[in-house]
C-alpha atoms as a PDB file:
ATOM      1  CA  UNK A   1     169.318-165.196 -71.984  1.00  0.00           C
ATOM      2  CA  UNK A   2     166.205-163.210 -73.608  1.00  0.00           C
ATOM      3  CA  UNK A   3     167.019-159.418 -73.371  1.00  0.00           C
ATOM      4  CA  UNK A   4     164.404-157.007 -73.791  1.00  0.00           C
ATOM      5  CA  UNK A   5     162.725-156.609 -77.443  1.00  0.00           C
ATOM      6  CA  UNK A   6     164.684-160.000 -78.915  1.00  0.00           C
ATOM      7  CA  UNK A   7     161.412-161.418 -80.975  1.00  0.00           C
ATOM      8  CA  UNK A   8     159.377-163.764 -77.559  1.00  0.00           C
ATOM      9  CA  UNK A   9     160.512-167.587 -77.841  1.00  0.00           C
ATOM     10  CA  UNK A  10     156.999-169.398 -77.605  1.00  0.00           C
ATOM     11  CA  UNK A  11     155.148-169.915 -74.445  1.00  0.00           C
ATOM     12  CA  UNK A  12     152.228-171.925 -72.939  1.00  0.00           C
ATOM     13  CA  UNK A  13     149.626-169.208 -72.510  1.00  0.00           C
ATOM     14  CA  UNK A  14     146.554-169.489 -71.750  1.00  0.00           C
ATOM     15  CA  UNK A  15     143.439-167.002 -72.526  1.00  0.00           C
ATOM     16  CA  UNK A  16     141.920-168.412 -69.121  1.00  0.00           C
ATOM     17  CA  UNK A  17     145.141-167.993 -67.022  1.00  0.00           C
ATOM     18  CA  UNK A  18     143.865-170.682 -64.574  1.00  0.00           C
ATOM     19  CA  UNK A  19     146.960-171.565 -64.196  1.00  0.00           C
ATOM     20  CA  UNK A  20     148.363-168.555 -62.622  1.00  0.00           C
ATOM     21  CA  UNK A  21     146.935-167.830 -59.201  1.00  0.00           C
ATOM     22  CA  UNK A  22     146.838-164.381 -56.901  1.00  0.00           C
ATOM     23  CA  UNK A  23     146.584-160.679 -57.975  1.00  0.00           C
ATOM     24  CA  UNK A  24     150.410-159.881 -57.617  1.00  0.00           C
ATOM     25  CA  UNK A  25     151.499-163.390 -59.765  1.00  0.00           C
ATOM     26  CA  UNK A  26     149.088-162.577 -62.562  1.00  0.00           C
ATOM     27  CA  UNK A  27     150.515-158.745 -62.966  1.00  0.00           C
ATOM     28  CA  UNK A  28     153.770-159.382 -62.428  1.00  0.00           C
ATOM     29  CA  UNK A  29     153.097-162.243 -65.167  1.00  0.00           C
ATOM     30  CA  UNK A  30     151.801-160.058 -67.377  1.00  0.00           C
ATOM     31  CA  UNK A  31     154.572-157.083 -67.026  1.00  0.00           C
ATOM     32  CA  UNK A  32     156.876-159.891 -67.804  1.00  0.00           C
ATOM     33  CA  UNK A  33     155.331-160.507 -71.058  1.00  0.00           C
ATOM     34  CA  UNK A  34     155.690-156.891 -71.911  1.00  0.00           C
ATOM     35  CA  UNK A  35     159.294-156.909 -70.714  1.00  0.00           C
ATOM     36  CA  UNK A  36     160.267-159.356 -73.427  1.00  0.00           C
ATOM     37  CA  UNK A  37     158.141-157.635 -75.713  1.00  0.00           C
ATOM     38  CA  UNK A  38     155.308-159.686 -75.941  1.00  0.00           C
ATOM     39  CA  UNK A  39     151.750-158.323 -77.158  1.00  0.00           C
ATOM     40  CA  UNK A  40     148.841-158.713 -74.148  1.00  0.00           C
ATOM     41  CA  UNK A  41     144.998-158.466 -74.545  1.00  0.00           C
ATOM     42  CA  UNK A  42     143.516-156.509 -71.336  1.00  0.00           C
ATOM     43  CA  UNK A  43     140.458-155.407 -70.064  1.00  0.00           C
ATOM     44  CA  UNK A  44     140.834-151.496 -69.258  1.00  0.00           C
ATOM     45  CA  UNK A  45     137.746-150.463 -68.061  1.00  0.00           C
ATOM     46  CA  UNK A  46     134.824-150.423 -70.289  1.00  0.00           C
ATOM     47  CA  UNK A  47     136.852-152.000 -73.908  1.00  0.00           C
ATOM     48  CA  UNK A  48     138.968-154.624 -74.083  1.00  0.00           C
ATOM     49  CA  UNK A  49     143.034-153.611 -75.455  1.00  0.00           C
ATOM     50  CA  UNK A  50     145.855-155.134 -76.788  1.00  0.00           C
ATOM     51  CA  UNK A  51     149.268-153.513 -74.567  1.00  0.00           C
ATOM     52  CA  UNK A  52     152.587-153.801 -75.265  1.00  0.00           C
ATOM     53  CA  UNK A  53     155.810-151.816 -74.961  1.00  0.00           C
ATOM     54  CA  UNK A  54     156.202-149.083 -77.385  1.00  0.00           C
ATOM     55  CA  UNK A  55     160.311-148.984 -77.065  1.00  0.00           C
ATOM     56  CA  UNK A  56     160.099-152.182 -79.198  1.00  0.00           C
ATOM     57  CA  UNK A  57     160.442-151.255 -82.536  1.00  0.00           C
ATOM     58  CA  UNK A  58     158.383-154.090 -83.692  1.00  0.00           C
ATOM     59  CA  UNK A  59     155.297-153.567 -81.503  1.00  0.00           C
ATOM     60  CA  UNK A  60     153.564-151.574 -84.241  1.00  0.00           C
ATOM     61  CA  UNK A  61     154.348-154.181 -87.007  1.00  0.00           C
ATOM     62  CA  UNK A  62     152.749-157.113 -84.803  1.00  0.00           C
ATOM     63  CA  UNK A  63     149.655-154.932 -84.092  1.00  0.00           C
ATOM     64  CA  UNK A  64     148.877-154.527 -87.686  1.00  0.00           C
ATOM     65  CA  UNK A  65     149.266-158.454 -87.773  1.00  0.00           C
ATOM     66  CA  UNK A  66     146.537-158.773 -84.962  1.00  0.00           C
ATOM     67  CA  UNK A  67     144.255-156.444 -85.993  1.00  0.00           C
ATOM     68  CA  UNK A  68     144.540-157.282 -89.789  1.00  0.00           C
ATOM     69  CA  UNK A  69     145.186-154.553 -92.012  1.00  0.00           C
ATOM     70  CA  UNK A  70     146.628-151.634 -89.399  1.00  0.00           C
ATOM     71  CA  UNK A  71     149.109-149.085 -90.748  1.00  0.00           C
ATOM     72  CA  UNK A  72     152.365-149.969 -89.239  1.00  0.00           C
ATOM     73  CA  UNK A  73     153.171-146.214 -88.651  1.00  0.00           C
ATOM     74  CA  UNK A  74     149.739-144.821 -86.730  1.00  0.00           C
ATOM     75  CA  UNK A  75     150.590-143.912 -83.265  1.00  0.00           C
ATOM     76  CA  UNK A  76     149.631-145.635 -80.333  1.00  0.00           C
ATOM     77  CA  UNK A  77     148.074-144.549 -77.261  1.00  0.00           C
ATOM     78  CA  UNK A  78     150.633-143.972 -74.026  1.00  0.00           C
ATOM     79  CA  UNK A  79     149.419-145.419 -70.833  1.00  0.00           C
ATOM     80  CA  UNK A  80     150.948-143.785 -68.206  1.00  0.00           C
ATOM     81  CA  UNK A  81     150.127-141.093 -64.946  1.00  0.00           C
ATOM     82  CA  UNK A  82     149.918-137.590 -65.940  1.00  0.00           C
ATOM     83  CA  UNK A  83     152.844-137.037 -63.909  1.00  0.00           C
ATOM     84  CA  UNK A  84     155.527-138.929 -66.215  1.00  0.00           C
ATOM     85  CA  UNK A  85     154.895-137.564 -69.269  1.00  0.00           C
ATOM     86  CA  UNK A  86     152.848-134.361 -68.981  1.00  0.00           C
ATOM     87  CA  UNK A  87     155.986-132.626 -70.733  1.00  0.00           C
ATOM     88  CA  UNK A  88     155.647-134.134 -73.760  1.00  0.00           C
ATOM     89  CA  UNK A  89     153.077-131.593 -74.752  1.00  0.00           C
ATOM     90  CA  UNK A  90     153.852-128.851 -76.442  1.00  0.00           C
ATOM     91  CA  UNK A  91     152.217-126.239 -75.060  1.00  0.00           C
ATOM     92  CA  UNK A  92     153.308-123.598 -76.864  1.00  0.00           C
ATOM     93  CA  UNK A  93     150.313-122.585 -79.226  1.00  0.00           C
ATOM     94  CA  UNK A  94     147.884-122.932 -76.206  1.00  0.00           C
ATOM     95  CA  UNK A  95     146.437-119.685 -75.519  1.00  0.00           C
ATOM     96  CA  UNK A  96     143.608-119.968 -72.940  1.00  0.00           C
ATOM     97  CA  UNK A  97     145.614-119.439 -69.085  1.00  0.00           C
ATOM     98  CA  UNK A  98     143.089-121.822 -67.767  1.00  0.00           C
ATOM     99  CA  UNK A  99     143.403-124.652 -70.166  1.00  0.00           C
ATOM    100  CA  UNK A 100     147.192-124.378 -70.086  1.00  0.00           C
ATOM    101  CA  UNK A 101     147.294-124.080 -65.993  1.00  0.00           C
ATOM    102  CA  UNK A 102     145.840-127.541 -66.206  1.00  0.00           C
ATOM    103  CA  UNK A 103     147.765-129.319 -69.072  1.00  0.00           C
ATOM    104  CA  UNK A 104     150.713-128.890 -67.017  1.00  0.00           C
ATOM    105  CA  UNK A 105     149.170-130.024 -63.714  1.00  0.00           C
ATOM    106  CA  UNK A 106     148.664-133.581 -63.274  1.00  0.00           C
ATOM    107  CA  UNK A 107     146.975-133.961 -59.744  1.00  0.00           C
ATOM    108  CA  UNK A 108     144.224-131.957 -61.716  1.00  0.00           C
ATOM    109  CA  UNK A 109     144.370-134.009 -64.636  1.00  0.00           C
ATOM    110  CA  UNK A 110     144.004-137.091 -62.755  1.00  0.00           C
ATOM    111  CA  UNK A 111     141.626-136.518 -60.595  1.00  0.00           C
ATOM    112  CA  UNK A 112     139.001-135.430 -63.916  1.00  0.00           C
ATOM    113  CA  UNK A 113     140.391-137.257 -66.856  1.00  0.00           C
ATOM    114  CA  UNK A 114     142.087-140.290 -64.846  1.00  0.00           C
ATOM    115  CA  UNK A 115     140.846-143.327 -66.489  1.00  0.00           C
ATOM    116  CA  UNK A 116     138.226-141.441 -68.114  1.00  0.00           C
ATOM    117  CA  UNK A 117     139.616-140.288 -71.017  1.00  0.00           C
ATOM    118  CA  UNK A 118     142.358-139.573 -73.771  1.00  0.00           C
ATOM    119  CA  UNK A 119     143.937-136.291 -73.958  1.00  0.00           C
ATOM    120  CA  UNK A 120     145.372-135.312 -77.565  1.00  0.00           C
ATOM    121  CA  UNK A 121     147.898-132.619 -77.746  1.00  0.00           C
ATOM    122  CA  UNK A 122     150.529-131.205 -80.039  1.00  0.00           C
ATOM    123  CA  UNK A 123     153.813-133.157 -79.005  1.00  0.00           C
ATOM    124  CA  UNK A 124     157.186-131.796 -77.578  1.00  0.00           C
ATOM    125  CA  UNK A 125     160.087-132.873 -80.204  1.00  0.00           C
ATOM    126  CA  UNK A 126     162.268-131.914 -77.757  1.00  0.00           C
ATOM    127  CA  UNK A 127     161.100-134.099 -75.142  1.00  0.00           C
ATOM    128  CA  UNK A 128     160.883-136.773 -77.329  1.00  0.00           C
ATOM    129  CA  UNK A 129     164.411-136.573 -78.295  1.00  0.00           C
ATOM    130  CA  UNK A 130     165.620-135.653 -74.835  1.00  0.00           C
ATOM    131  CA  UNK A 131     163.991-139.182 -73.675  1.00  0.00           C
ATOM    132  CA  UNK A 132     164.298-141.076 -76.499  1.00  0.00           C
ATOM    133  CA  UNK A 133     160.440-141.344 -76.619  1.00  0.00           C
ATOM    134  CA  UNK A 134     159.906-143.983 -79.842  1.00  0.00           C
ATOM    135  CA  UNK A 135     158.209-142.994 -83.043  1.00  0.00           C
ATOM    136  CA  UNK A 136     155.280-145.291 -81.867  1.00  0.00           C
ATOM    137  CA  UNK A 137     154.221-143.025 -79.440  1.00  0.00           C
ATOM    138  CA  UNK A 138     155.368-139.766 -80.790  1.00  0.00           C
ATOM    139  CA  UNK A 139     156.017-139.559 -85.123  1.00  0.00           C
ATOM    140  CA  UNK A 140     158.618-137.443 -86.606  1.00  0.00           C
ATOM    141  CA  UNK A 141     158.406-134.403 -87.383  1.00  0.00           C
ATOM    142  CA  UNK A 142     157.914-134.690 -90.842  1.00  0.00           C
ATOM    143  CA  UNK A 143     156.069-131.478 -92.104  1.00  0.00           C
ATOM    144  CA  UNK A 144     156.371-128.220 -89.717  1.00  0.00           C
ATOM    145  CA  UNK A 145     152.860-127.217 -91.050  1.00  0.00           C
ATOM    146  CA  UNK A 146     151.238-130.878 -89.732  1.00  0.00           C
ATOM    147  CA  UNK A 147     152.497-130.887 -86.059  1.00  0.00           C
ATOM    148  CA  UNK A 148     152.744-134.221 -84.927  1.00  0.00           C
ATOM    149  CA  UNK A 149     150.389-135.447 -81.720  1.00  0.00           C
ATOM    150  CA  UNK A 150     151.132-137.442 -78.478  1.00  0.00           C
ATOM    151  CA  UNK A 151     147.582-139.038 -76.858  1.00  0.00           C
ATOM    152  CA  UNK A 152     148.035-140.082 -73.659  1.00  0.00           C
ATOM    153  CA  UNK A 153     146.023-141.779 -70.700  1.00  0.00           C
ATOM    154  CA  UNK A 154     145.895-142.088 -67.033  1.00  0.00           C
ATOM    155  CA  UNK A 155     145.047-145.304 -65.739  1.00  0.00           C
ATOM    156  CA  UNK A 156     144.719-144.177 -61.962  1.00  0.00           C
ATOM    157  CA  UNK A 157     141.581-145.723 -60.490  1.00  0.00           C
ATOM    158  CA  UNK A 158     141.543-148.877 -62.467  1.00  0.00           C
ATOM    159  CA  UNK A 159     143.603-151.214 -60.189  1.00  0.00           C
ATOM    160  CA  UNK A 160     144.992-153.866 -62.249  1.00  0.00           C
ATOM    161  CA  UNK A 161     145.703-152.118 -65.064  1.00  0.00           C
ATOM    162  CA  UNK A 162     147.508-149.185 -62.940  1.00  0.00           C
ATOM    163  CA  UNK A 163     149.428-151.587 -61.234  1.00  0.00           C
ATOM    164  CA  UNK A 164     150.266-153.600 -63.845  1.00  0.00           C
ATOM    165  CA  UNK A 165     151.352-150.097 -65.646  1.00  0.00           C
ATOM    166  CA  UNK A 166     153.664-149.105 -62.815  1.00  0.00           C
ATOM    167  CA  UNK A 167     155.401-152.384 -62.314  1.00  0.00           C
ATOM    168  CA  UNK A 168     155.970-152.498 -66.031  1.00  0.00           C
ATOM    169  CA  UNK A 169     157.437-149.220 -66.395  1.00  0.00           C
ATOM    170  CA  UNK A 170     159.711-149.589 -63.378  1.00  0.00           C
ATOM    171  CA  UNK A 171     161.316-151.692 -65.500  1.00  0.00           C
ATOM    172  CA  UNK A 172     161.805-149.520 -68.607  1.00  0.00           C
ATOM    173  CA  UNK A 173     158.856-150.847 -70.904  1.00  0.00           C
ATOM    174  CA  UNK A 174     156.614-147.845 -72.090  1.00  0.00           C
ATOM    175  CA  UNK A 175     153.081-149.186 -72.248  1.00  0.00           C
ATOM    176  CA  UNK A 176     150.946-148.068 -75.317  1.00  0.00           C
ATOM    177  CA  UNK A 177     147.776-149.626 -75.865  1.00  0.00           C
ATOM    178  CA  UNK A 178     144.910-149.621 -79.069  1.00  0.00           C
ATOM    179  CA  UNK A 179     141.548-151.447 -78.812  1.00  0.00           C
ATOM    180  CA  UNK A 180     141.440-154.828 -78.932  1.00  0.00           C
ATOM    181  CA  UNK A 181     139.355-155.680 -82.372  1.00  0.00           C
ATOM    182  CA  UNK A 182     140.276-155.940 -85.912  1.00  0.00           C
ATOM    183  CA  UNK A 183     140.205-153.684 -88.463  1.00  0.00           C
ATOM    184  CA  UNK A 184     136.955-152.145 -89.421  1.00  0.00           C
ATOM    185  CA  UNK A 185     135.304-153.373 -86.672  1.00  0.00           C
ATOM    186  CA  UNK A 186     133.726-152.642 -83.366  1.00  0.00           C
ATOM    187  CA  UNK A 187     136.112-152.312 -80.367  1.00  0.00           C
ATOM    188  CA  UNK A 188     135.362-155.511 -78.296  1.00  0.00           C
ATOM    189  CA  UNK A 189     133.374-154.897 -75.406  1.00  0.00           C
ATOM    190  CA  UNK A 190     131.881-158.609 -74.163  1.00  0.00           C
ATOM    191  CA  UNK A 191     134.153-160.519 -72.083  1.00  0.00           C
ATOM    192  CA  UNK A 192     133.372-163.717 -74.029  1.00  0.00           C
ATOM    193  CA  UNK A 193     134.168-162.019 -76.904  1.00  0.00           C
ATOM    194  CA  UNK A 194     136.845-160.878 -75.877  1.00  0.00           C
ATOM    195  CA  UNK A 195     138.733-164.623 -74.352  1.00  0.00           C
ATOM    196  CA  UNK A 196     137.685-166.099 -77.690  1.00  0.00           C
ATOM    197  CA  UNK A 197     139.660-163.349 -79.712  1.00  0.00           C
ATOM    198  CA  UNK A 198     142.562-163.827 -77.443  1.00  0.00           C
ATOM    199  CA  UNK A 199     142.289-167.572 -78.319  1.00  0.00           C
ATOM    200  CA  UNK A 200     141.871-167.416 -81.990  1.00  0.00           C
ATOM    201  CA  UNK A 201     145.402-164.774 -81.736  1.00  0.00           C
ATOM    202  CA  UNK A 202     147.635-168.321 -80.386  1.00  0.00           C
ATOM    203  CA  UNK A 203     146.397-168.356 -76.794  1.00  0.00           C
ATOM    204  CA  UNK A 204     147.183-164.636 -76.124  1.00  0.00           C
ATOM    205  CA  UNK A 205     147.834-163.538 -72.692  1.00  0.00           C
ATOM    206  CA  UNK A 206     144.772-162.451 -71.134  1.00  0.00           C
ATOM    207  CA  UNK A 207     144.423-159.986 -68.276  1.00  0.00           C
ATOM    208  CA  UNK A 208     140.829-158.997 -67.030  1.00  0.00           C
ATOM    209  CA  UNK A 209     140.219-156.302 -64.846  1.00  0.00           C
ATOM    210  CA  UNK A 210     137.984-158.146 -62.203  1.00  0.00           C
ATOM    211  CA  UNK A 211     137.695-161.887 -61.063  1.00  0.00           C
ATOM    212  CA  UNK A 212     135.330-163.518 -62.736  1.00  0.00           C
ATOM    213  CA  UNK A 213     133.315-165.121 -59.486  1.00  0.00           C
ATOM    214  CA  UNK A 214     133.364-160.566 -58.475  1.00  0.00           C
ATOM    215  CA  UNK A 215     133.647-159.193 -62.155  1.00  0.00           C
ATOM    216  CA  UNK A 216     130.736-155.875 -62.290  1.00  0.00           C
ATOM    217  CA  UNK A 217     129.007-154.925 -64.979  1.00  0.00           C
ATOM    218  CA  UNK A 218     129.845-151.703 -66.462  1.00  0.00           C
ATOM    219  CA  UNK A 219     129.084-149.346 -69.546  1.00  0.00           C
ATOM    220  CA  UNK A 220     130.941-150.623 -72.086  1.00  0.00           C
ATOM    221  CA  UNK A 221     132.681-148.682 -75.290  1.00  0.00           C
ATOM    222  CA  UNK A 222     135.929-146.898 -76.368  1.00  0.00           C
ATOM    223  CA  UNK A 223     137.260-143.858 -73.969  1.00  0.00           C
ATOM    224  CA  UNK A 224     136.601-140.196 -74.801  1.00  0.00           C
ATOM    225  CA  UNK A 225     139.366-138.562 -76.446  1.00  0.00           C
ATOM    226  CA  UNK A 226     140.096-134.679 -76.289  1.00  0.00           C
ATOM    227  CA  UNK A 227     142.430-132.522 -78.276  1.00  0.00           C
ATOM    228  CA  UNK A 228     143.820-130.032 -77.197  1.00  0.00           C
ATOM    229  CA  UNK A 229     143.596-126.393 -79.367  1.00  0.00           C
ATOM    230  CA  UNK A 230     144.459-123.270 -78.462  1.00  0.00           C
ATOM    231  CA  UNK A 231     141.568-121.955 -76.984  1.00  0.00           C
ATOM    232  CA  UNK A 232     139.788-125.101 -75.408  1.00  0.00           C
ATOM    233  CA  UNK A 233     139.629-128.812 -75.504  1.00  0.00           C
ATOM    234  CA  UNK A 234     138.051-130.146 -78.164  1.00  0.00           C
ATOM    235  CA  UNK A 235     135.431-133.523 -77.702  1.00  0.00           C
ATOM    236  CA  UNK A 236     136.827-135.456 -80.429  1.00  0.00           C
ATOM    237  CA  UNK A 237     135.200-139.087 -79.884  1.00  0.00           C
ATOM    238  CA  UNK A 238     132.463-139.584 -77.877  1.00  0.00           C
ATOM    239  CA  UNK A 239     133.281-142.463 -76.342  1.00  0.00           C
ATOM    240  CA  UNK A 240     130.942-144.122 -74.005  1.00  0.00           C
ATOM    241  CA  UNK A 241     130.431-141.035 -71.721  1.00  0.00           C
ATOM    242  CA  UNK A 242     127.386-138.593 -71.917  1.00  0.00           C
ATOM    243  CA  UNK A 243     129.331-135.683 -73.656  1.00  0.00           C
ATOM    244  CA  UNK A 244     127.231-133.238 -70.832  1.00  0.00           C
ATOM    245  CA  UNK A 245     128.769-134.839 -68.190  1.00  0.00           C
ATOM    246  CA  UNK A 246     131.998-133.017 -68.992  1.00  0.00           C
ATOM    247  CA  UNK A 247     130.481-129.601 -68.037  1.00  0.00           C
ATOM    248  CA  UNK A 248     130.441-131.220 -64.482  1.00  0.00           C
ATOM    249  CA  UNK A 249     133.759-132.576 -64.861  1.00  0.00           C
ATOM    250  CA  UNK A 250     135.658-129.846 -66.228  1.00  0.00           C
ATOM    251  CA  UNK A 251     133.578-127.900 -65.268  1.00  0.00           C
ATOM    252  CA  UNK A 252     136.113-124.657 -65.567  1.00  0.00           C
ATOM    253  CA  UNK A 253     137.771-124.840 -68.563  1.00  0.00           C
ATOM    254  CA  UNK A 254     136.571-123.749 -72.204  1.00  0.00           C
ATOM    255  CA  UNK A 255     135.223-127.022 -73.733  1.00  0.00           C
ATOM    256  CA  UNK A 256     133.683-128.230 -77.228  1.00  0.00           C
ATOM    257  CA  UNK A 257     131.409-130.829 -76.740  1.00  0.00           C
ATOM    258  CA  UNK A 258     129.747-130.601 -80.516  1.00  0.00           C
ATOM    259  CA  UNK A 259     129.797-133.423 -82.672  1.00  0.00           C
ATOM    260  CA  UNK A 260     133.453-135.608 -82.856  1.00  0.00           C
ATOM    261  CA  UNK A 261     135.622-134.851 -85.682  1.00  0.00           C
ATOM    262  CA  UNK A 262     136.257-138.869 -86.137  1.00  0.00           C
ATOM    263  CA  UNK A 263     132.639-140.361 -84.895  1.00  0.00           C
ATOM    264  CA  UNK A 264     129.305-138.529 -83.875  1.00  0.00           C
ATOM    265  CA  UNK A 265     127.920-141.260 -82.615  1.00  0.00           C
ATOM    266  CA  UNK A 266     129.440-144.395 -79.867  1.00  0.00           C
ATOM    267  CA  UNK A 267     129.551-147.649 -81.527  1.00  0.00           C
ATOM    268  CA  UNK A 268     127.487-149.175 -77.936  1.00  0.00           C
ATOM    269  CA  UNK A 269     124.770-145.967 -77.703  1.00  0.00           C
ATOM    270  CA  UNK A 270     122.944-148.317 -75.290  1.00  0.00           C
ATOM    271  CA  UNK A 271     125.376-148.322 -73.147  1.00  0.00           C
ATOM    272  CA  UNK A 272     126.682-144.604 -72.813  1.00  0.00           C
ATOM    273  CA  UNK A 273     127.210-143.534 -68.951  1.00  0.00           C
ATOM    274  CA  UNK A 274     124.386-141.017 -68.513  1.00  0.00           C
ATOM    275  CA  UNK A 275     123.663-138.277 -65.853  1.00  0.00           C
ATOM    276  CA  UNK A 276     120.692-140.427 -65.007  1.00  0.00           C
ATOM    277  CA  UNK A 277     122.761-143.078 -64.410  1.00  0.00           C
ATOM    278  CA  UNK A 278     124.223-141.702 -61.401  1.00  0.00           C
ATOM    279  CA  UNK A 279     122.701-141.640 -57.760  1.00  0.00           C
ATOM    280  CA  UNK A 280     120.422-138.607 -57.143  1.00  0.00           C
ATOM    281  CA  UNK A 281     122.373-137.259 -55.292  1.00  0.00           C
ATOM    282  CA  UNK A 282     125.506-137.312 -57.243  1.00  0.00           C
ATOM    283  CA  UNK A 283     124.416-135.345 -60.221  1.00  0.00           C
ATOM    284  CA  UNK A 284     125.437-131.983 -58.821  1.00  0.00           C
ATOM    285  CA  UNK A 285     128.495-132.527 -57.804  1.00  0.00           C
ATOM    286  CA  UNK A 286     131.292-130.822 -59.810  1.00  0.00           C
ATOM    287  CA  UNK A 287     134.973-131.713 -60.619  1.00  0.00           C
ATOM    288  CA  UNK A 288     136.604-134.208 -59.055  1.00  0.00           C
ATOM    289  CA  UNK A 289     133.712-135.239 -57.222  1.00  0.00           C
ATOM    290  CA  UNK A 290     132.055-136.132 -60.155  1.00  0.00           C
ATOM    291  CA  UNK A 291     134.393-137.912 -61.460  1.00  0.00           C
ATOM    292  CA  UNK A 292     134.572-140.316 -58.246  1.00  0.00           C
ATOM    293  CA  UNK A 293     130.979-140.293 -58.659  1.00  0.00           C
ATOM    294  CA  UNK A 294     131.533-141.623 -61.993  1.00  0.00           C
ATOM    295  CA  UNK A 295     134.299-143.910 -61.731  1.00  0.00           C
ATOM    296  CA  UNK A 296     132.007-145.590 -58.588  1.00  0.00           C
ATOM    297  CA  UNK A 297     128.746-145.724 -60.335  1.00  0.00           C
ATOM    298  CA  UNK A 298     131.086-147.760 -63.461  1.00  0.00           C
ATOM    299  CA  UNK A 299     132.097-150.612 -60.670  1.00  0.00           C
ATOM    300  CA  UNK A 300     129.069-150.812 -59.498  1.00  0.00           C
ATOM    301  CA  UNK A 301     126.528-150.575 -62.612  1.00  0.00           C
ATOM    302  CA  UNK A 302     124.904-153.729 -63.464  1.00  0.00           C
ATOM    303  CA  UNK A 303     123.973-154.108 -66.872  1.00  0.00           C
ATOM    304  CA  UNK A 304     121.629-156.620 -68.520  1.00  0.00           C
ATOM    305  CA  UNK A 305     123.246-156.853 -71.743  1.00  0.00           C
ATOM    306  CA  UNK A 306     126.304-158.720 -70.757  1.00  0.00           C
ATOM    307  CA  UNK A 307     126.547-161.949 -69.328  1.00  0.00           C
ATOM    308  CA  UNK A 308     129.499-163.356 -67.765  1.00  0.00           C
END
């Protein structure tokens, strides 16, 4: 009997899944492949990701093994709602009453940064030993001047991935995710792209986020990430949002949309989600408004510079 986190015996997989028919078969296939510890490639809005469960201790080793060259120790992002794991920040340093009323509620958080964005924050030890969170998602405390980070991410609106995130961790697995691409390079963003890296990687399972007879267009590029600091939330990667846009979205808290600390630029500029993107008559709108407006004009964009 395979228990969870024994190393996967080999299985017929294929990148194409034609095999596997119907929306609830292919996501409960796929939470089964995280269940026994198994590394998927998925399409998670605009980038393509590799996902597997961070409570397996090698998950971080066969990463590095994908992506060539990957430190076995750097975190990994937790996909997850707000509302499991909001406690794992450590709020404690966070000055600004607005900014911290919001960390801690995650109907607010979800309905502005829910599949939008990373947020970056200074991570509860305590929570992490309380719930025996793994060092995958949240390092040791190793230096008390360094505070460790937890990065987490919301995948409410994007329906197979969501789905596929709540069946999985009703069954214990943690889902972290990085961007599906090797080291040193772009994060994959073409669908075609993307099935022949799952192939070259043994026929790895592949899990898109549309059909491919009903699959929109959409901009394409890693997520913005924020950090959290004490007196505001800091735009640390652009990602492939219009960093303006945020004013709309967050639109009361104290922000810092000047350049990233990692990247100034998105790797897919072309293809950055602006304000003139939207509908006319969705570029006022504020909150979570605009971030519906967002999410819908994402489904719905076509763009000429992918072909499926």
């Amino acid at each position: 009997m395979i228990t969870q986190h024994e190393p996967p015996m080999p299985t017929q997989r294929n990148a194409e899944h034609s095999c596997i028919k119907g929306d609830g078969t292919l996501i409960a296939h796929a939470a089964s492949l995280l269940i026994r510890g198994e590394i998927i490639m998925i399409e998670n809005g605009p980038v393509f990701a590799l996902a597997g469960d961070a409570n397996n201790p090698q998950m971080q080793a066969m990463v590095g093994l994908i992506k060539k060259d990957r430190s076995p120790t750097q975190p990994l992002g937790w996909i997850t709602p707000f509302n499991n794991a909001l406690q794992a920040f450590d709020l404690s340093d966070v000055k600004d009453r607005a900014l911290k009323n919001f960390l801690v509620d995650p109907d607010a958080m979800t309905t502005t940064l829910g599949a939008l964005a990373f947020i970056r924050a200074k991570a509860n030890q305590r929570y992490k030993k309380q719930h025996g969170v793994p060092d995958a998602l949240i390092p040791p405390q190793i230096d008390v001047t360094e505070p460790t980070m937890v990065q987490l991410f919301s995948p409410t609106t994007n329906d197979r991935c969501s789905r596929l995130v709540r069946y999985a961790t009703a069954h214990g697995v943690r889902v972290s995710m990085t961007s599906a691409n090797y080291h040193n390079r772009k994060e994959i963003v073409d669908f075609n792209e993307a099935q022949e890296f799952a192939k070259q990687e043994g026929n790895m399972f592949f899990l898109p986020q549309y059909d491919a007879s009903s699959k929109p267009a959409r901009p394409m590029g890693s997520y913005p990430v924020f950090k959290v600091l004490p007196d505001k939330l800091k735009l640390i990667r652009f990602g492939f949002l219009e960093p303006t846009l945020w004013n709309s979205i967050l639109k009361d808290l104290p922000l810092d949309l000047s350049p990233g600390l990692t990247k100034q630029e998105p790797n897919y500029p072309a293809n950055v989600l602006r304000a003139q993107d939207l509908p006319e008559e969705d570029r006022t709108k504020t909150g979570r408004e605009m971030h519906d407006a967002i999410i819908q004009t994402i489904m719905r964009t076509k763009s000429a510079t992918v072909q499926y």
